[in-house]
Protein backbone atom coordinates (compact mmCIF):
# COMPACT_ATOMS: atom_id res chain seq x y z
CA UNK A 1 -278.19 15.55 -45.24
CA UNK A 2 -280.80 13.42 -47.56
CA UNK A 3 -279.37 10.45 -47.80
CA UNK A 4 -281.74 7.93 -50.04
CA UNK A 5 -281.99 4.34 -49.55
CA UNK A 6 -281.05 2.27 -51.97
CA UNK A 7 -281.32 -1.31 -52.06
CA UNK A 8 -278.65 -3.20 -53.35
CA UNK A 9 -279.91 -5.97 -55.87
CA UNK A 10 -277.90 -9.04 -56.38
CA UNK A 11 -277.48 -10.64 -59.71
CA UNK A 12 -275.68 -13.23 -61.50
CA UNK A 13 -273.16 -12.48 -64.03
CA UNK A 14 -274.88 -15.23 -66.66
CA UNK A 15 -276.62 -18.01 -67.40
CA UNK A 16 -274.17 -20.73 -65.42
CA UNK A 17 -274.49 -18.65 -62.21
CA UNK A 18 -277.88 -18.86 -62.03
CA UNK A 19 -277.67 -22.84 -63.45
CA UNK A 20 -274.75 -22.90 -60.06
CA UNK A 21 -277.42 -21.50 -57.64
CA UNK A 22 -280.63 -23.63 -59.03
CA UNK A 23 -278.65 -26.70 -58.44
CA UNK A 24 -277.24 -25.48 -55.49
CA UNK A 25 -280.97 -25.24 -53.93
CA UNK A 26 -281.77 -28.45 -55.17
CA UNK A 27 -283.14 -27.70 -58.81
CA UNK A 28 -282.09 -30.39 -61.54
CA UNK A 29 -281.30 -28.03 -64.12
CA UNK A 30 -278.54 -27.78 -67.32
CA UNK A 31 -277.76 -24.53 -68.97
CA UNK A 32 -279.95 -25.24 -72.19
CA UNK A 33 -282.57 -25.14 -69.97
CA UNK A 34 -281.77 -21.47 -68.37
CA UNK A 35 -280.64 -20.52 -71.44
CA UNK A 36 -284.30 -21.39 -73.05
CA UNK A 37 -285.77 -19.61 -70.14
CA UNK A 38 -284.43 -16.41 -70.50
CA UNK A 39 -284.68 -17.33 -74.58
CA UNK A 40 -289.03 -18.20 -73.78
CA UNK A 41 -289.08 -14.96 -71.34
CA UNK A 42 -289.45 -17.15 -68.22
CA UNK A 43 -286.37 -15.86 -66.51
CA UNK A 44 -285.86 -12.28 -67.01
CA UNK A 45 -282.10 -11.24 -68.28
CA UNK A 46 -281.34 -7.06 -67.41
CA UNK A 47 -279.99 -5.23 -70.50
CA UNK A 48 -276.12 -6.14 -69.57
CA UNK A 49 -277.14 -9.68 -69.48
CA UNK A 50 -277.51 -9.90 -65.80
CA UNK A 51 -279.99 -11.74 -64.47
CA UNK A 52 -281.30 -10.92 -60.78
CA UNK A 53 -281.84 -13.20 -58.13
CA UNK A 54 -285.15 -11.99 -57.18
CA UNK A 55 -286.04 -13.16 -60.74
CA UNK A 56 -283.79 -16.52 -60.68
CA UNK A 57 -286.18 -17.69 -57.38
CA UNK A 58 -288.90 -16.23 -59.23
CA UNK A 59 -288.13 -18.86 -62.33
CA UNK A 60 -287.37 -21.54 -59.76
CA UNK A 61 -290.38 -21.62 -57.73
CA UNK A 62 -292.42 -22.66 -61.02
CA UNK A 63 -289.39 -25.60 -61.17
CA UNK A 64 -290.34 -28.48 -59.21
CA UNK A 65 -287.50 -29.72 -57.21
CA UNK A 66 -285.79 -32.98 -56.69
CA UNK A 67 -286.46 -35.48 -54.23
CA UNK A 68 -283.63 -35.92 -51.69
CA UNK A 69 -280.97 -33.95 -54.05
CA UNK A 70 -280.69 -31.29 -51.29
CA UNK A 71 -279.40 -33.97 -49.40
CA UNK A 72 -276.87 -35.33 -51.21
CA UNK A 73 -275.91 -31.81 -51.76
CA UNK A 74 -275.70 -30.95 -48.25
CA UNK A 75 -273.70 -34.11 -47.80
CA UNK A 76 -271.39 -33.92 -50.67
CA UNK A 77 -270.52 -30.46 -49.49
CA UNK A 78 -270.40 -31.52 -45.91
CA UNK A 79 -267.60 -34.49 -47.01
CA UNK A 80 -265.57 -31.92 -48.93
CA UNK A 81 -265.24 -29.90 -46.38
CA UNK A 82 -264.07 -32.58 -43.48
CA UNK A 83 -261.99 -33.45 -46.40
CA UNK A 84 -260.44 -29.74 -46.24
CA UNK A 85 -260.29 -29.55 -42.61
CA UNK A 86 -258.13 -32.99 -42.24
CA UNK A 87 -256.12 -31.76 -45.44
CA UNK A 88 -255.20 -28.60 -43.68
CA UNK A 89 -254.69 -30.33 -40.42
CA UNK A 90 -252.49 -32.56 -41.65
CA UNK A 91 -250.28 -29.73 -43.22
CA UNK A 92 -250.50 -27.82 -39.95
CA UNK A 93 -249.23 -30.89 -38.27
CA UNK A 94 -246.41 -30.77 -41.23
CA UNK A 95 -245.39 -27.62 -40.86
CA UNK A 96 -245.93 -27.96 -37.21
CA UNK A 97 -243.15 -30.59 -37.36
CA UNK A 98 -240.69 -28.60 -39.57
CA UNK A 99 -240.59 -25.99 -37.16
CA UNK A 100 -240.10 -28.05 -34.45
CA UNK A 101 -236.83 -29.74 -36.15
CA UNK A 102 -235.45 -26.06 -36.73
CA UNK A 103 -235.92 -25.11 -33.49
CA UNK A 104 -233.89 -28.25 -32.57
CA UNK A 105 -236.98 -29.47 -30.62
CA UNK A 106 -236.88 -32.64 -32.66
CA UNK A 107 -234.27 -35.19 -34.02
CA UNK A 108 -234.03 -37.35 -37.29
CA UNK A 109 -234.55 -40.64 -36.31
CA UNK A 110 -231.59 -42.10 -38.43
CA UNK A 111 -229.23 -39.53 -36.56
CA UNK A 112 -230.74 -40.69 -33.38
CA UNK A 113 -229.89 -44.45 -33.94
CA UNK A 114 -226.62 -43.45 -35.72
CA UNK A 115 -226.25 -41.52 -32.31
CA UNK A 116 -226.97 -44.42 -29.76
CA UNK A 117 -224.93 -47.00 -32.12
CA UNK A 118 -221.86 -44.65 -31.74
CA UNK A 119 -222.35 -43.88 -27.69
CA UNK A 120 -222.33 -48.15 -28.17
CA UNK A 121 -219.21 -48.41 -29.94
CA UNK A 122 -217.79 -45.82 -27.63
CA UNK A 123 -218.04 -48.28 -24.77
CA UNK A 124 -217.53 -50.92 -26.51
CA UNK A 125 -214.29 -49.78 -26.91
CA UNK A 126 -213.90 -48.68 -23.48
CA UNK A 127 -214.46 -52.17 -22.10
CA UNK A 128 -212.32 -53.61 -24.30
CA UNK A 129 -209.69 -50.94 -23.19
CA UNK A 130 -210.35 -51.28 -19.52
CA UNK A 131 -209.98 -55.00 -19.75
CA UNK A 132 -206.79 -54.98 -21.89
CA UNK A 133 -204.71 -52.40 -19.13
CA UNK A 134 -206.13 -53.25 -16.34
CA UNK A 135 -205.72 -57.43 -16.56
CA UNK A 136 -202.73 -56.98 -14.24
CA UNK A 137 -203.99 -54.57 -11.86
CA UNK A 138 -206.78 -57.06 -10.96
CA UNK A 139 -204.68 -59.74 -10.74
CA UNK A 140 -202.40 -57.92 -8.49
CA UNK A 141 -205.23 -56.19 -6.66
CA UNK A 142 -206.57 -60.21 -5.88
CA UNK A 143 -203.02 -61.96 -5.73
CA UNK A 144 -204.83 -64.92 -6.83
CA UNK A 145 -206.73 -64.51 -3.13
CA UNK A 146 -210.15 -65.25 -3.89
CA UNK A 147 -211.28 -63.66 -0.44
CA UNK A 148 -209.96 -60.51 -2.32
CA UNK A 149 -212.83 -60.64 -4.70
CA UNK A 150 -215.08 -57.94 -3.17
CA UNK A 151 -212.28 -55.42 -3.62
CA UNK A 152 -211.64 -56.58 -7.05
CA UNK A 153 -215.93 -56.32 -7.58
CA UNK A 154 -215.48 -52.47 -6.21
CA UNK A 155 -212.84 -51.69 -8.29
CA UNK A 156 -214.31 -53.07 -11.34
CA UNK A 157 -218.21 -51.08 -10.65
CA UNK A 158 -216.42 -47.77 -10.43
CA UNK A 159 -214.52 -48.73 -14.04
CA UNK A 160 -217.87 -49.46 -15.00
CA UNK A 161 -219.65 -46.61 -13.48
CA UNK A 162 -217.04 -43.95 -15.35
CA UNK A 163 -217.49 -45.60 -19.02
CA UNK A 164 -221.57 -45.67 -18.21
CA UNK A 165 -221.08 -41.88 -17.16
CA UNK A 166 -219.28 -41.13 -20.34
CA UNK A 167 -221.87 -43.12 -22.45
CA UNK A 168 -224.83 -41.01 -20.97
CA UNK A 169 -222.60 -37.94 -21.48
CA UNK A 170 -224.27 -35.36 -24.24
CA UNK A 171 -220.81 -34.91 -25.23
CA UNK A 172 -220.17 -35.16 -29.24
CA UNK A 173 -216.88 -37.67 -29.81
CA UNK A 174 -215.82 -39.17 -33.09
CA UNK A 175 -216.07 -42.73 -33.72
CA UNK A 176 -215.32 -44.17 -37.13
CA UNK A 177 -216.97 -47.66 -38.06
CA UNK A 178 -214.85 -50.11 -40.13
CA UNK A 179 -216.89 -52.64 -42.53
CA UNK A 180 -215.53 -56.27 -41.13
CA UNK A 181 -216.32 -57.17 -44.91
CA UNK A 182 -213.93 -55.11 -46.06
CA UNK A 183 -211.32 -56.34 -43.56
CA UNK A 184 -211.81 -60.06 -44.43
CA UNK A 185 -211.93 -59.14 -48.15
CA UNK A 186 -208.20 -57.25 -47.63
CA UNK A 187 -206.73 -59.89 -45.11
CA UNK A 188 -207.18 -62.78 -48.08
């Protein structure tokens, strides 16, 4: 099998491609002036109106170039593309997050709070319930004997122990809050 090598040429599609690549390499060019090349003969322009880029660095080594413009280049591109990186990052880190909250990993912090404030309320109320049924007990328990008190302290740590237990739980319970505006505003 003869198999011929060809080499493959690369080209610009027009005038602002090669204008792209000249400034790209540090050439301070504007399309009148490519466009007045190829017009003068100075950069070469195929029949379809390509224009090759053996023939673009041909055109651009009789361009002088500018002083420290490679470097601004290099450093403008450099900044846009740590710009990219942290943009992407940061959505990674979004979607990152998303995931985790539908995989239940993660909690809104309002229904955290709203969480803790009922698990409060809950023994709040369980306190106040103790206390109010169990007034008599204790003073039963003690018969006014004060030498009674440490049975009276045991009694009341495992009360407390239970309603701690229950606050910890990861049980769901209902609690409805009442606005104490609302009350006053209703009791006058």
């Amino acid at each position: 099998m003869n198999v011929k090598n060809k080499s493959v040429q690369v080209s610009f599609k027009n005038t602002m491609a090669v204008v792209k690549y000249l400034k790209d390499h540090g050439y301070k060019v504007g399309k009148q002036t490519v466009y007045n090349a190829v017009k003068n003969g100075l950069l070469k322009a195929q029949d379809d109106g390509r224009i090759l880029e053996e023939d673009a660095r041909m055109y651009a080594a009789t361009l002088k170039k500018v002083k420290g413009e490679p470097d601004k280049i290099a450093a403008r591109t450099e900044e846009k593309l740590i710009a990219e990186i942290k943009h992407r990052q940061v959505q990674t880190e979004k979607e990152q997050l998303l995931l985790d909250r539908a995989l239940g990993k993660l909690i809104d912090r309002a229904e955290f709070y709203q969480e803790l404030a009922a698990r409060a309320a809950a023994l709040d109320v369980g306190l106040d319930h103790y206390i109010q049924t169990q007034v008599t007990e204790l003073i039963l328990l003690c018969g006014g004997d004060e030498k009674k008190a440490p049975a009276v302290m045991e009694h009341m740590q495992e009360q407390r122990k239970i309603l701690v237990n229950e606050y910890v739980a990861t049980d769901r319970f209902h609690v409805t809050f009442i606005d104490s505006s609302e009350d006053e505003s209703q009791s006058a």
